[in-house]
N, C-alpha and C. Protein backbone atom coordinates (compact mmCIF):
# COMPACT_ATOMS: atom_id res chain seq x y z
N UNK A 1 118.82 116.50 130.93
CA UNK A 1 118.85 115.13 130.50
C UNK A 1 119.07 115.08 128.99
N UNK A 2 119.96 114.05 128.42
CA UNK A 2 120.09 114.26 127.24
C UNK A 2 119.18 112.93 126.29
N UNK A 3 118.45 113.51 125.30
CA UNK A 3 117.97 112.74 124.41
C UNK A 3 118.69 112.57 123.58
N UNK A 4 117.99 111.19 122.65
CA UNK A 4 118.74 110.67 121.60
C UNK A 4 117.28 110.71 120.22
N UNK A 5 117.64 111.62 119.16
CA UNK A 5 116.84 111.51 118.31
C UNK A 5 117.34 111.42 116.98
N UNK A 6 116.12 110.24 116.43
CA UNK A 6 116.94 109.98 114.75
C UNK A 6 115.97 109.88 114.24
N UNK A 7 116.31 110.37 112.96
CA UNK A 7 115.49 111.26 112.22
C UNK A 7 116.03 110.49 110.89
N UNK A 8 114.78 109.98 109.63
CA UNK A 8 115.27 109.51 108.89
C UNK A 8 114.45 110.82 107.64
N UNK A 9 115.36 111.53 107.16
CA UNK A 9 114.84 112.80 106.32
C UNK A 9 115.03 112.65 104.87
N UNK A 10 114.46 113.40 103.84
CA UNK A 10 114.63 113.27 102.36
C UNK A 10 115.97 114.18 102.16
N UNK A 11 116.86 113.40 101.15
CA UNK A 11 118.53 113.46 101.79
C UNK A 11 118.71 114.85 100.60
N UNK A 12 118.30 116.38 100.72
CA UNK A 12 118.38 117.55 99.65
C UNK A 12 118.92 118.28 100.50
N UNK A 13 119.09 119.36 99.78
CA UNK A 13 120.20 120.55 100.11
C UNK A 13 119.14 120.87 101.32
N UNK A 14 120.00 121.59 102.63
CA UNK A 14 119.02 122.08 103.65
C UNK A 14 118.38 121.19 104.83
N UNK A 15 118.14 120.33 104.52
CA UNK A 15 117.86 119.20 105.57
C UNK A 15 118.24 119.07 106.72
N UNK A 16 119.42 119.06 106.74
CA UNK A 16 120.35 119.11 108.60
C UNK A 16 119.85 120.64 108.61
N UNK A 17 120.44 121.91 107.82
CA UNK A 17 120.07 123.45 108.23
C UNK A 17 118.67 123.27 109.40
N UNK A 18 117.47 122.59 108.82
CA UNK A 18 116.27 122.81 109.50
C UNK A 18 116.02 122.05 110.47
N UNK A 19 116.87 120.95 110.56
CA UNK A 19 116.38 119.83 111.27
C UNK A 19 117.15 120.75 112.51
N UNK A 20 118.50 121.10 112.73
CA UNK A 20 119.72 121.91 113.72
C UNK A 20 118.89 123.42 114.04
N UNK A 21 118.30 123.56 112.93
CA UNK A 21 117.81 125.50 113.43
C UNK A 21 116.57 124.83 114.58
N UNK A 22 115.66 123.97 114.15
CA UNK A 22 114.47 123.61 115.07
C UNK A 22 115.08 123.74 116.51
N UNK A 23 116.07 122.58 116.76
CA UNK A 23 116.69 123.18 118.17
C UNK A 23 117.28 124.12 118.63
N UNK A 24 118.16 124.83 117.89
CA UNK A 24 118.89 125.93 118.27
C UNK A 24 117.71 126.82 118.32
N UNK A 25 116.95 127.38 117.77
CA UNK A 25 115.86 128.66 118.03
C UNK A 25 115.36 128.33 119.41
N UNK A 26 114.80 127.45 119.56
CA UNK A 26 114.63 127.17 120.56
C UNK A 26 115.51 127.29 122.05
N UNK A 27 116.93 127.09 121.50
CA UNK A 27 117.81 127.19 122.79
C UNK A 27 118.23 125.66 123.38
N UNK A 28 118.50 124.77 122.59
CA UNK A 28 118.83 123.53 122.75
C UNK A 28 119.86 123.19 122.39
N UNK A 29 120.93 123.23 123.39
CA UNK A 29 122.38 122.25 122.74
C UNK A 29 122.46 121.10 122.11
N UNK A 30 123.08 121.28 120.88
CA UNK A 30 123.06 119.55 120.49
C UNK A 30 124.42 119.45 120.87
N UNK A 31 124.68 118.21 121.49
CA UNK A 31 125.61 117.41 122.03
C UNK A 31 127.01 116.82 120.63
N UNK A 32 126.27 116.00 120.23
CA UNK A 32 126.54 115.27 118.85
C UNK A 32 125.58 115.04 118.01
N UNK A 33 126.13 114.77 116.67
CA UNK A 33 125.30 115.16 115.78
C UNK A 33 126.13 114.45 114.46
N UNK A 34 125.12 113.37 114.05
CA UNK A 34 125.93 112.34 113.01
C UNK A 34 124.75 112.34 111.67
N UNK A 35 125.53 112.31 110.69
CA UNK A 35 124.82 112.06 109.49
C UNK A 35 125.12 110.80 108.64
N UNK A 36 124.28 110.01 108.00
CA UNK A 36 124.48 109.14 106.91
C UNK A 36 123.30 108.66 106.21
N UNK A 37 123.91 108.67 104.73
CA UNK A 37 122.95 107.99 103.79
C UNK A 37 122.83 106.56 103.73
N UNK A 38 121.26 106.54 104.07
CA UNK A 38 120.89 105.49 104.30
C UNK A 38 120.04 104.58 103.10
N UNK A 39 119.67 105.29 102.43
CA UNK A 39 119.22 104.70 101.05
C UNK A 39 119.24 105.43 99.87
N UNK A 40 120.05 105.09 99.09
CA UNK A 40 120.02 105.64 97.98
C UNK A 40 119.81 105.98 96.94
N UNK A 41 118.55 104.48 96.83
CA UNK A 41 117.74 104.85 95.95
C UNK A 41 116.78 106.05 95.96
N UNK A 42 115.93 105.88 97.27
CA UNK A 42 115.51 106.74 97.90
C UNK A 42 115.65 108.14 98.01
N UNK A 43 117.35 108.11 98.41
CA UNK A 43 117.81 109.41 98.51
C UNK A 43 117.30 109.55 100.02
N UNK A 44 117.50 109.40 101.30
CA UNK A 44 116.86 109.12 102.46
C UNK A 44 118.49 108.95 103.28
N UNK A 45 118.38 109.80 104.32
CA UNK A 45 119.80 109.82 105.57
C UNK A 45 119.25 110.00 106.51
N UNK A 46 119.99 109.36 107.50
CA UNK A 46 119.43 109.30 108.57
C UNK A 46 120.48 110.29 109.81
N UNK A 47 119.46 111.22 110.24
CA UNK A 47 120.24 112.44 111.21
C UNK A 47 120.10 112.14 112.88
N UNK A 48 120.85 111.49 113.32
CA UNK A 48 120.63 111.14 114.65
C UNK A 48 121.44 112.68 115.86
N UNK A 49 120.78 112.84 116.84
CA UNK A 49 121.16 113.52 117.45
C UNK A 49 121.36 113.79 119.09
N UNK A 50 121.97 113.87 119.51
CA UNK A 50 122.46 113.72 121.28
C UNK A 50 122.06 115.75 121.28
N UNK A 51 120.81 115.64 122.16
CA UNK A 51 120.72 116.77 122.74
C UNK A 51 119.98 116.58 124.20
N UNK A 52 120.45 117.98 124.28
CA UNK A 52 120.06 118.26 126.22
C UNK A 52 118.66 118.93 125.91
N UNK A 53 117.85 118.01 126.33
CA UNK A 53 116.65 118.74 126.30
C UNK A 53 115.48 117.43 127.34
N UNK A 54 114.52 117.83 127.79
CA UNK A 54 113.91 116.76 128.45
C UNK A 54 112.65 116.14 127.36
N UNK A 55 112.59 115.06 127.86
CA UNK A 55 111.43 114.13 126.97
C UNK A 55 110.29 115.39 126.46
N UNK A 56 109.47 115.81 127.79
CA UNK A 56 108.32 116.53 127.66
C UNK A 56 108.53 117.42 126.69
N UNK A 57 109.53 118.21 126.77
CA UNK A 57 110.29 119.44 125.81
C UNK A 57 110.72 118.87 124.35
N UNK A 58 110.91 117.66 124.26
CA UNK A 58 111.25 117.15 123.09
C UNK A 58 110.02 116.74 122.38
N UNK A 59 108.87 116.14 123.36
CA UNK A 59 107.22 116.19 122.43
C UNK A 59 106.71 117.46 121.68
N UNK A 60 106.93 118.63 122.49
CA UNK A 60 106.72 119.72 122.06
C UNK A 60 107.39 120.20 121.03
N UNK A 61 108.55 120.02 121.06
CA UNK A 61 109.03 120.68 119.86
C UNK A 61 108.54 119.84 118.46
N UNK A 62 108.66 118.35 118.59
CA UNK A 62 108.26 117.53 117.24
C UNK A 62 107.38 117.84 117.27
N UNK A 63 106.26 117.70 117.87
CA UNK A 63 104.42 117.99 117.30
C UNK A 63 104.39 119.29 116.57
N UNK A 64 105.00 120.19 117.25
CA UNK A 64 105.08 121.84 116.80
C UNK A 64 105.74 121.71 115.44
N UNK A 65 106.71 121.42 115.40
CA UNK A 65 107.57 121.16 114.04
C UNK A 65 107.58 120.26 113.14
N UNK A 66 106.68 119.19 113.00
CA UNK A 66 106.56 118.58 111.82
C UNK A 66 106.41 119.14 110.05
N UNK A 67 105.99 120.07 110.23
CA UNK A 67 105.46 120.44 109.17
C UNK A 67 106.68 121.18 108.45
N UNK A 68 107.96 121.42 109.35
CA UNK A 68 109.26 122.14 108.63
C UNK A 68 110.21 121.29 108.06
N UNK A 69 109.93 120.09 108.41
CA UNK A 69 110.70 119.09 107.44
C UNK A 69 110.06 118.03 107.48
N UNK A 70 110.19 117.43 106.50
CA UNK A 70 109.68 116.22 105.91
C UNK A 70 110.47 114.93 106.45
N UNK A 71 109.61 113.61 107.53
CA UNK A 71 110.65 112.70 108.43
C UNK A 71 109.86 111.92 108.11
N UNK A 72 110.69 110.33 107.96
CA UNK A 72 109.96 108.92 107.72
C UNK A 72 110.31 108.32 109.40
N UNK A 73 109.19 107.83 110.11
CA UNK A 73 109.55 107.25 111.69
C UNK A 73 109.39 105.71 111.51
């Protein structure tokens, strides 16, 4: 089943790298995968993503992984 997750991250070098490695280590296709800056004062983009992964599997990985990047929800 494919999810849809967006992610609004602090917009620095590396950001997509960690946000894309979280799934791939794991073994998760991302589908599509779009980027844009969303505030600029801020400095804040928002990383939305189409992956195959199920809901339950997708709780797990965010709870587990918060702490590798920095996300405004």
């Amino acid at each position: 089943m494919n999810q849809l997750i967006s992610l609004l991250v602090e917009n620095k070098p590396g950001a997509l790298m960690r946000v894309a490695g979280v799934l791939t280590a794991r073994g998760y296709n991302i589908e599509s995968l779009t980027v844009a800056e969303v505030d600029r004062g801020k400095h804040r983009s928002r990383i939305t993503i189409v992956v195959a992964i199920s809901f339950s599997s997708w709780r797990r990985v965010s709870s587990s992984s918060c702490c590798r990047f920095q996300s405004w929800r």
